[in-house]
Protein backbone atom coordinates (compact mmCIF):
# COMPACT_ATOMS: atom_id res chain seq x y z
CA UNK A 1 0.00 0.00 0.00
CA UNK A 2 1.34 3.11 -1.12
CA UNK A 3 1.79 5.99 1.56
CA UNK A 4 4.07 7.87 3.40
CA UNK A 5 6.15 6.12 6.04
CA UNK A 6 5.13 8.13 9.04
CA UNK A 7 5.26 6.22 12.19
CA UNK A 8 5.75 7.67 15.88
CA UNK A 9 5.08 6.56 19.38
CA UNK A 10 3.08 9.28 21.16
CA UNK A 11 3.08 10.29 24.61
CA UNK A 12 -0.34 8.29 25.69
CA UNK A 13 1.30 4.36 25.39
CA UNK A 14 0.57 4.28 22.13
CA UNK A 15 2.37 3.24 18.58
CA UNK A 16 0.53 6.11 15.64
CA UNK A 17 0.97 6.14 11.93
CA UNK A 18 0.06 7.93 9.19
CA UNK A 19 -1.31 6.51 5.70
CA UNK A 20 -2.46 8.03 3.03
CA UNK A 21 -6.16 7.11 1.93
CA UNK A 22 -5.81 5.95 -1.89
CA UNK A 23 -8.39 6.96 -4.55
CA UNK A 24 -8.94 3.12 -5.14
CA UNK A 25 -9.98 2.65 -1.40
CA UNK A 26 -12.85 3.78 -2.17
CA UNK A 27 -16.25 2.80 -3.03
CA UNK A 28 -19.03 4.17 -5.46
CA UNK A 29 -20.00 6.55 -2.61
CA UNK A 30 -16.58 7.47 -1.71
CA UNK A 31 -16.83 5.79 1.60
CA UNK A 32 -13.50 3.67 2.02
CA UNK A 33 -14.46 -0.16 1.08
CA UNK A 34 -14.37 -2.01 4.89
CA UNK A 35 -11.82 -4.36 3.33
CA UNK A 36 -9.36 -1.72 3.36
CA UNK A 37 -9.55 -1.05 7.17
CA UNK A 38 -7.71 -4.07 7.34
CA UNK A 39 -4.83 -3.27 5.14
CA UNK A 40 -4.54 -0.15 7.36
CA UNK A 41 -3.99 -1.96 10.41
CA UNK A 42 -1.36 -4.33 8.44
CA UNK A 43 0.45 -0.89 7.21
CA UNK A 44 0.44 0.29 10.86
CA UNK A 45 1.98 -3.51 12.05
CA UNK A 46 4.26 -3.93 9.73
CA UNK A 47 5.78 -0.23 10.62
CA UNK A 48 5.40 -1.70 14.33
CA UNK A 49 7.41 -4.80 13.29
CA UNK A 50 10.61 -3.07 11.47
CA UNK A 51 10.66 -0.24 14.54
CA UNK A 52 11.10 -3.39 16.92
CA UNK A 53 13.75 -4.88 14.05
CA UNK A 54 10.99 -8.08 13.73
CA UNK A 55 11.19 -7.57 10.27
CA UNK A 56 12.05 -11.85 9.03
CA UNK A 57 15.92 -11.08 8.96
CA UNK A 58 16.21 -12.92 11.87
CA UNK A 59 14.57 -15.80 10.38
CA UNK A 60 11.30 -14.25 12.71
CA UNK A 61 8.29 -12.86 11.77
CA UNK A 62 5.10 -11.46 13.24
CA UNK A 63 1.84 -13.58 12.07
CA UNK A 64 -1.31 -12.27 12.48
CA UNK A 65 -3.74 -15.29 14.49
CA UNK A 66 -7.04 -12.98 14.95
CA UNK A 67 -7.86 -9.54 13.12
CA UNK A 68 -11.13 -7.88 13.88
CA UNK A 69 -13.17 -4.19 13.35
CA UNK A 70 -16.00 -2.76 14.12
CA UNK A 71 -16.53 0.39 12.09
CA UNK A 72 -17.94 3.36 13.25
CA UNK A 73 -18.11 5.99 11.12
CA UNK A 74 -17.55 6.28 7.25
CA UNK A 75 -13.99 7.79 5.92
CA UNK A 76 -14.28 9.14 2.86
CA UNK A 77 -11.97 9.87 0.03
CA UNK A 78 -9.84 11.99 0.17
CA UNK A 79 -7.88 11.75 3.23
CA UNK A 80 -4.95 10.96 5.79
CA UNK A 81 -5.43 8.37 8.56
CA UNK A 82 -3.70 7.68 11.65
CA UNK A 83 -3.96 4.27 12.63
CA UNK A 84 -3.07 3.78 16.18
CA UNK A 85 -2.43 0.44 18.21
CA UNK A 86 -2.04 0.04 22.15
CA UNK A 87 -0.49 -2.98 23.47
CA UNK A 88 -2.89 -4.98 25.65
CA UNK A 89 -0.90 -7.86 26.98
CA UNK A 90 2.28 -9.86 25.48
CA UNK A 91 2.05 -13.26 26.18
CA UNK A 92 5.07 -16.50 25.64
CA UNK A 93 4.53 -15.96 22.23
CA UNK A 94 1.51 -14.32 21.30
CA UNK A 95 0.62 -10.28 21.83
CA UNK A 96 -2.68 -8.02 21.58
CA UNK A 97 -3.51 -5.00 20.18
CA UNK A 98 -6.62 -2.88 20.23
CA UNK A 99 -6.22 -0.83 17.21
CA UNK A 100 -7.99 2.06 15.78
CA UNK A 101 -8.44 4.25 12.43
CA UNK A 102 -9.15 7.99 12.88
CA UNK A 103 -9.11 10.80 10.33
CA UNK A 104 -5.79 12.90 11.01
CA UNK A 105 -7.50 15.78 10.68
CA UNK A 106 -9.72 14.88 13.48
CA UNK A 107 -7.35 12.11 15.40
CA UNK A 108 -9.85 12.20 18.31
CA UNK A 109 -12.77 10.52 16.46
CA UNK A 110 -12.22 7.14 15.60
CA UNK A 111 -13.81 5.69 12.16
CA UNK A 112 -12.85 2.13 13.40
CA UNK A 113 -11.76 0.24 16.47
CA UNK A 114 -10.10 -3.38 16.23
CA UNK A 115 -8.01 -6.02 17.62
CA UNK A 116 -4.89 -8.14 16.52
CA UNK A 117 -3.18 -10.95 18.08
CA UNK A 118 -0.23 -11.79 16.62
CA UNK A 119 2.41 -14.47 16.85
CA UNK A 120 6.18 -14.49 16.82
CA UNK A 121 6.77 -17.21 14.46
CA UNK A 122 9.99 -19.43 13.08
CA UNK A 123 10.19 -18.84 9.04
CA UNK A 124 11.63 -22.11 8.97
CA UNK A 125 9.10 -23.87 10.49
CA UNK A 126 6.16 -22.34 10.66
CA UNK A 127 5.89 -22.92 14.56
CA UNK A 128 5.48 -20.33 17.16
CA UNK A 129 8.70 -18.78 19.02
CA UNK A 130 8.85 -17.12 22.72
CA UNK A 131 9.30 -13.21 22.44
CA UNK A 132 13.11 -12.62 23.24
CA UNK A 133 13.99 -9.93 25.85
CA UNK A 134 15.57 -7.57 22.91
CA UNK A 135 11.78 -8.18 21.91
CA UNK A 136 10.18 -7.12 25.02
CA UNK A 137 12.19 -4.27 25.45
CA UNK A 138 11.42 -3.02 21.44
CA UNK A 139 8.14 -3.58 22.52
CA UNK A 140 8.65 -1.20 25.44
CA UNK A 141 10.17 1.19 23.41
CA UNK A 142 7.67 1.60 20.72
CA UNK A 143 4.83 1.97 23.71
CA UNK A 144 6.96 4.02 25.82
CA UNK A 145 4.29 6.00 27.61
């Protein structure tokens, strides 16, 4: 997805980045197609993922176990979003994010809310990994409150 690489940890816990809203997001009514809510919150992971250096180089990857959204209001085209994810809880080898989709111009009114659990996982194998320390401690920097 085409956008510019914006990504910044804010002040409030949170991991924030921008992408730009494409004109073929959009549907006949110019609302953004709900499909594409989901490639947002990929965009904003796999930003989360090379800021932590989880980026397969390693032989490591982030996969993506649950992904849901509930929308809430219509974005329309055109547009800038800021897609925001807080971590909820890091487990062995698993971690949660609630995740949301806001207008930039108006970061304070979510369009959509979701949540992501995703799974450190070998290449190789295919078979889930603990989270390192050097992870934990990317994680804590990209949610530095």
């Amino acid at each position: 997805m085409p956008s510019e690489s914006s990504a910044t940890q804010s002040a409030s816990g949170t991991f924030e980045t921008l992408v730009d809203v494409r004109w073929g997001d959009m549907d006949a009514l110019r609302h953004v197609n709900n499909a594409v809510y989901f490639s947002y919150f990929e965009e904003a992971r796999v930003r989360l993922f090379v800021a932590m250096g989880l980026d397969g180089a390693a032989g490591r990857y982030g996969v993506l176990a649950h992904a849901s959204c509930d929308f809430l209001k219509p974005l329309m085209y055109p547009a800038r979003v800021v897609v925001g994810m807080k971590l909820v809880r890091v487990g062995r080898t698993s971690l949660e994010l609630d995740c949301w989709i806001a207008d930039a111009g108006d970061p304070g009114t979510p369009h959509a809310r979701g949540r992501n659990v995703l799974v450190c996982t070998d290449a190789a194998t295919g078979r889930p990994l603990p989270w390192t320390d050097a992870d934990r401690q990317a994680l804590d920097r990209c949610f530095a409150a």
